[in-house]
Protein backbone atom coordinates (compact mmCIF):
# COMPACT_ATOMS: atom_id res chain seq x y z
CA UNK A 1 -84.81 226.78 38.10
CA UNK A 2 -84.15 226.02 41.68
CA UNK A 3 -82.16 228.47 42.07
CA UNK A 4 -84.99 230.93 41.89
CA UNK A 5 -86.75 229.23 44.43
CA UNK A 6 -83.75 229.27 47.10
CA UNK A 7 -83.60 233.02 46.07
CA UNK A 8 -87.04 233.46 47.49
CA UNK A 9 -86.71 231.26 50.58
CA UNK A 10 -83.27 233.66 51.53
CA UNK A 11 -85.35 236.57 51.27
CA UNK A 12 -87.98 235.46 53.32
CA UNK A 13 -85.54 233.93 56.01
CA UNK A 14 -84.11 237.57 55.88
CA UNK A 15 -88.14 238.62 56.39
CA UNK A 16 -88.57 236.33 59.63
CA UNK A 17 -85.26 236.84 61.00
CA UNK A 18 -86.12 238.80 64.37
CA UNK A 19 -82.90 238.74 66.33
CA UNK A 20 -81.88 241.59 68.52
CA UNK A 21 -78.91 244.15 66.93
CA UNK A 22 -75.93 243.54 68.52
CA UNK A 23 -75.89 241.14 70.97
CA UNK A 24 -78.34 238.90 68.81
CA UNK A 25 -76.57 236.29 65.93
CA UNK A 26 -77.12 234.14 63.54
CA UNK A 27 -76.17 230.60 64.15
CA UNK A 28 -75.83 229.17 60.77
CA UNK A 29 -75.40 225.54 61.76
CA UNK A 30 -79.02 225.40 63.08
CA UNK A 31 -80.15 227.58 60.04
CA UNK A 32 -81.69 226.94 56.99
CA UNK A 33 -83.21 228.20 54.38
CA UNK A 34 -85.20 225.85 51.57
CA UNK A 35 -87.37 225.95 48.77
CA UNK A 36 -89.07 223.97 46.31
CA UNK A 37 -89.94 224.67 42.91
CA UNK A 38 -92.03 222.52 40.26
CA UNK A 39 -90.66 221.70 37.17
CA UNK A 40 -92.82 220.14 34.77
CA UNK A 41 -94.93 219.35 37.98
CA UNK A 42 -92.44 217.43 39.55
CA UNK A 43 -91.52 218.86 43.09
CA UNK A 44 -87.71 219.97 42.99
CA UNK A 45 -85.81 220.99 46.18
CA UNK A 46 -82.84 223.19 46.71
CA UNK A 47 -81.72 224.87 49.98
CA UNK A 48 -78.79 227.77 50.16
CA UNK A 49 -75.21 226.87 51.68
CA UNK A 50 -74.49 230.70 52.67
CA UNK A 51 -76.58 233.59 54.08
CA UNK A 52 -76.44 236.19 56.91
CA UNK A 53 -78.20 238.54 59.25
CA UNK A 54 -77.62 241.80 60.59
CA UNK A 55 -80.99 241.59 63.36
CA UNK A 56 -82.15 243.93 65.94
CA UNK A 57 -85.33 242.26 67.50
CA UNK A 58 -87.07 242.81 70.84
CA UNK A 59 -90.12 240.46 71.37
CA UNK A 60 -91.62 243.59 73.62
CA UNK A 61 -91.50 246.42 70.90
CA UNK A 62 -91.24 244.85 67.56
CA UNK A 63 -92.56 247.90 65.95
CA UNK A 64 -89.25 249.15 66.72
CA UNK A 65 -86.35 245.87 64.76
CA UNK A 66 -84.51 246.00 61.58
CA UNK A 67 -83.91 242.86 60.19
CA UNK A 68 -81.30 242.84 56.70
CA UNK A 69 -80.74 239.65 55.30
CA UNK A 70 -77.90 238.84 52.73
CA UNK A 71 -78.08 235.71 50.58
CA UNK A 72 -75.43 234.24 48.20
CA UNK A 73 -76.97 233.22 45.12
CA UNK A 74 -74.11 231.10 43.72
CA UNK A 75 -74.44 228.75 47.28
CA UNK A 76 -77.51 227.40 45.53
CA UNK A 77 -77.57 223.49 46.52
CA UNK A 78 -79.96 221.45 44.33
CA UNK A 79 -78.38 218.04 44.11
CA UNK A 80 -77.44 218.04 41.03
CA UNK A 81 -74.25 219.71 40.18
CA UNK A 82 -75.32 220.27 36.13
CA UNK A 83 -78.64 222.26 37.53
CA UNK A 84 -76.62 223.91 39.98
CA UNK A 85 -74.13 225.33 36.80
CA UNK A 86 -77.44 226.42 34.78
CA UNK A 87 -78.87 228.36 37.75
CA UNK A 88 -76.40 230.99 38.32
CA UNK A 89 -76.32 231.81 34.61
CA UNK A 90 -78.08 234.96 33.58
CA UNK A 91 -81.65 233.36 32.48
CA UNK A 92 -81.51 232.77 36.22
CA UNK A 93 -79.87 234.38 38.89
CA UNK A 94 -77.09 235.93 36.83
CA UNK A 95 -74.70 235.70 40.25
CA UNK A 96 -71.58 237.37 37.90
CA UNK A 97 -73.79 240.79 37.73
CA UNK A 98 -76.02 239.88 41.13
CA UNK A 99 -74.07 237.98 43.49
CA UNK A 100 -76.74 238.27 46.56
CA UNK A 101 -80.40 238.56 47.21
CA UNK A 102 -80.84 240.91 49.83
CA UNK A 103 -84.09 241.72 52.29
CA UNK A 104 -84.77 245.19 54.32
CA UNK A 105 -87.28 245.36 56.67
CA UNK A 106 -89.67 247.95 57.02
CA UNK A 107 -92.16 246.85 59.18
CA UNK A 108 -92.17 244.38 62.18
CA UNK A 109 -95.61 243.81 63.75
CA UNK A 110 -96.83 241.29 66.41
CA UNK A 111 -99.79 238.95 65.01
CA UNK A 112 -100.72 236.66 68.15
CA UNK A 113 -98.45 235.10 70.48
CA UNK A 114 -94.76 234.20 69.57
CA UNK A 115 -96.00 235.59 66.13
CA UNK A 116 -94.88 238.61 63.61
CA UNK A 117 -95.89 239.90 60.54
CA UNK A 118 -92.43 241.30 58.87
CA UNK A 119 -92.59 243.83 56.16
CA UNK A 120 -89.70 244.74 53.41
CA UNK A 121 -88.26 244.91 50.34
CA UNK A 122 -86.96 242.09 48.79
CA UNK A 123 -84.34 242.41 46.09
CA UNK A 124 -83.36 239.36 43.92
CA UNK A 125 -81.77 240.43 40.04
CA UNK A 126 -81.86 243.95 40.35
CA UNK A 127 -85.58 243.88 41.18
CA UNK A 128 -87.25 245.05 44.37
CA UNK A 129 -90.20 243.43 45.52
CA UNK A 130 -92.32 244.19 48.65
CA UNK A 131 -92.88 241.36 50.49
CA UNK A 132 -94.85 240.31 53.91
CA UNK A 133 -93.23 237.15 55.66
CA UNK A 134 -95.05 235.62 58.84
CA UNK A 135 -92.81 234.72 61.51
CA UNK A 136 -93.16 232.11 64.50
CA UNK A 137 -90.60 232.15 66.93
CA UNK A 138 -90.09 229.93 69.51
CA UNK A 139 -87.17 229.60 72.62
CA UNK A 140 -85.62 226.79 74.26
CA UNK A 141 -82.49 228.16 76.52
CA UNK A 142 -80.55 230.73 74.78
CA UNK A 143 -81.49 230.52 71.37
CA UNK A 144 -84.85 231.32 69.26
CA UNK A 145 -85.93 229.66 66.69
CA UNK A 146 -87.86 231.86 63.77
CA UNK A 147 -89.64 229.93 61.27
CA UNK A 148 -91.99 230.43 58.52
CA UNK A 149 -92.65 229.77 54.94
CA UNK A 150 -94.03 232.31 52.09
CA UNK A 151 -94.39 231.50 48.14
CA UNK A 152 -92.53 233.68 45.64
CA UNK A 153 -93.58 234.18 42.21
CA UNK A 154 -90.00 234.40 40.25
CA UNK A 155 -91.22 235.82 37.56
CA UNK A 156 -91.72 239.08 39.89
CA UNK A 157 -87.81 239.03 40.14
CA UNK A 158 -87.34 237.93 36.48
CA UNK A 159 -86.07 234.64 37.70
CA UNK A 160 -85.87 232.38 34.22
CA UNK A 161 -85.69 234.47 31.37
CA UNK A 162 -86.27 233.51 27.70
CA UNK A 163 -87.77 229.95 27.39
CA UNK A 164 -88.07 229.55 31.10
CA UNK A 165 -90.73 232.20 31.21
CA UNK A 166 -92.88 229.61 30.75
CA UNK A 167 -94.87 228.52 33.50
CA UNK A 168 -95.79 224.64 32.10
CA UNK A 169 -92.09 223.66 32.35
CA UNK A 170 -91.44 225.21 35.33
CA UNK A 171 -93.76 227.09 37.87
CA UNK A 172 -94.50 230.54 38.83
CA UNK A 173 -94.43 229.99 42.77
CA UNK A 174 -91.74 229.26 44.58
CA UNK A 175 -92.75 227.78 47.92
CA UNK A 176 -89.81 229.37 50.71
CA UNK A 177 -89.24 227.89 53.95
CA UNK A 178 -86.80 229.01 57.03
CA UNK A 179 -85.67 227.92 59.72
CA UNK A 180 -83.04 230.22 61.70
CA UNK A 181 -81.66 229.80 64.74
CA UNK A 182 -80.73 232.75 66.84
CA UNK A 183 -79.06 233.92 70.18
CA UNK A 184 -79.52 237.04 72.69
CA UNK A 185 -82.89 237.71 71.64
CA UNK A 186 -84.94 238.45 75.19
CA UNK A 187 -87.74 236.62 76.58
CA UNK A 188 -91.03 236.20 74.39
């Protein structure tokens, strides 16, 4: 169940992660990406251990980035080690026949200052989804901070199958939030 919500939030990370190509990286000790789900109403939070970026991002022509986003499904943290077994089985994420969720971007667009729209397809189970994930970045040094939050519906990405289809025991939305840390992007 969590697991479809950390899912989401790695997708949308991938969405809002507007590093530069090259020269730009991923820090992944001051990066995270969260979620948290509702089961039976109850808030439940889960975060993923293991993602990457390949980013190409500059702040002056963001019309112009690509921004792919890999997440490992079976890094699923929920605090609870017997959730945690359940969620990688195949009513879930299935991580034996899809190991990763993956986001593309298609579209990078500036919405106000120090803020971006990103556009792609996000792929979770064998599904594609298009999604739009707003961005804030902010800088302090050398690195740049891009965070944002979206909500994924899992059932879009068939995320609980069988009796967790339904939506009493455990919710629809999937509320995603990122935080990612980045270095050699250029001055906002």
């Amino acid at each position: 169940m969590k697991t479809y919500l950390a899912t989401s939030t790695l997708a949308l990370a991938a969405a809002f992660n507007a590093a530069p190509a090259c020269a730009q990286q991923l820090v992944s000790a001051g990066s995270e990406i969260a979620f948290t789900s509702k089961q039976m109403g109850v808030p439940v939070d889960g975060k993923f251990r293991k993602f990457d970026a390949k980013v190409a991002f500059d702040p002056k022509k963001p019309e112009a980035a690509a921004i792919a986003f890999t997440v490992d499904l079976a890094s699923v943290s929920l605090g609870a080690a017997e959730t945690e077994a359940e969620i990688v089985k195949p009513d879930w994420f299935d991580t034996r026949k899809f190991p990763q969720a993956t986001f593309q971007s298609t579209a990078v667009k500036a919405a106000g200052p120090g803020k971006y729209e990103v556009a792609g397809k996000l792929t979770i189970k064998g599904t594609a989804q298009n999604v739009v994930v707003p961005v804030a970045l902010t800088q302090a040094g050398a690195s740049t901070t891009a965070a944002g939050s979206f909500v994924l519906k899992r059932l879009a990405f068939r995320i609980g199958d069988g009796d967790w289809k339904d939506t009493s025991m455990v919710a629809d939305d999937v509320q995603v939030r990122f935080k990612l840390t980045l270095t050699g992007i250029n001055a906002l």
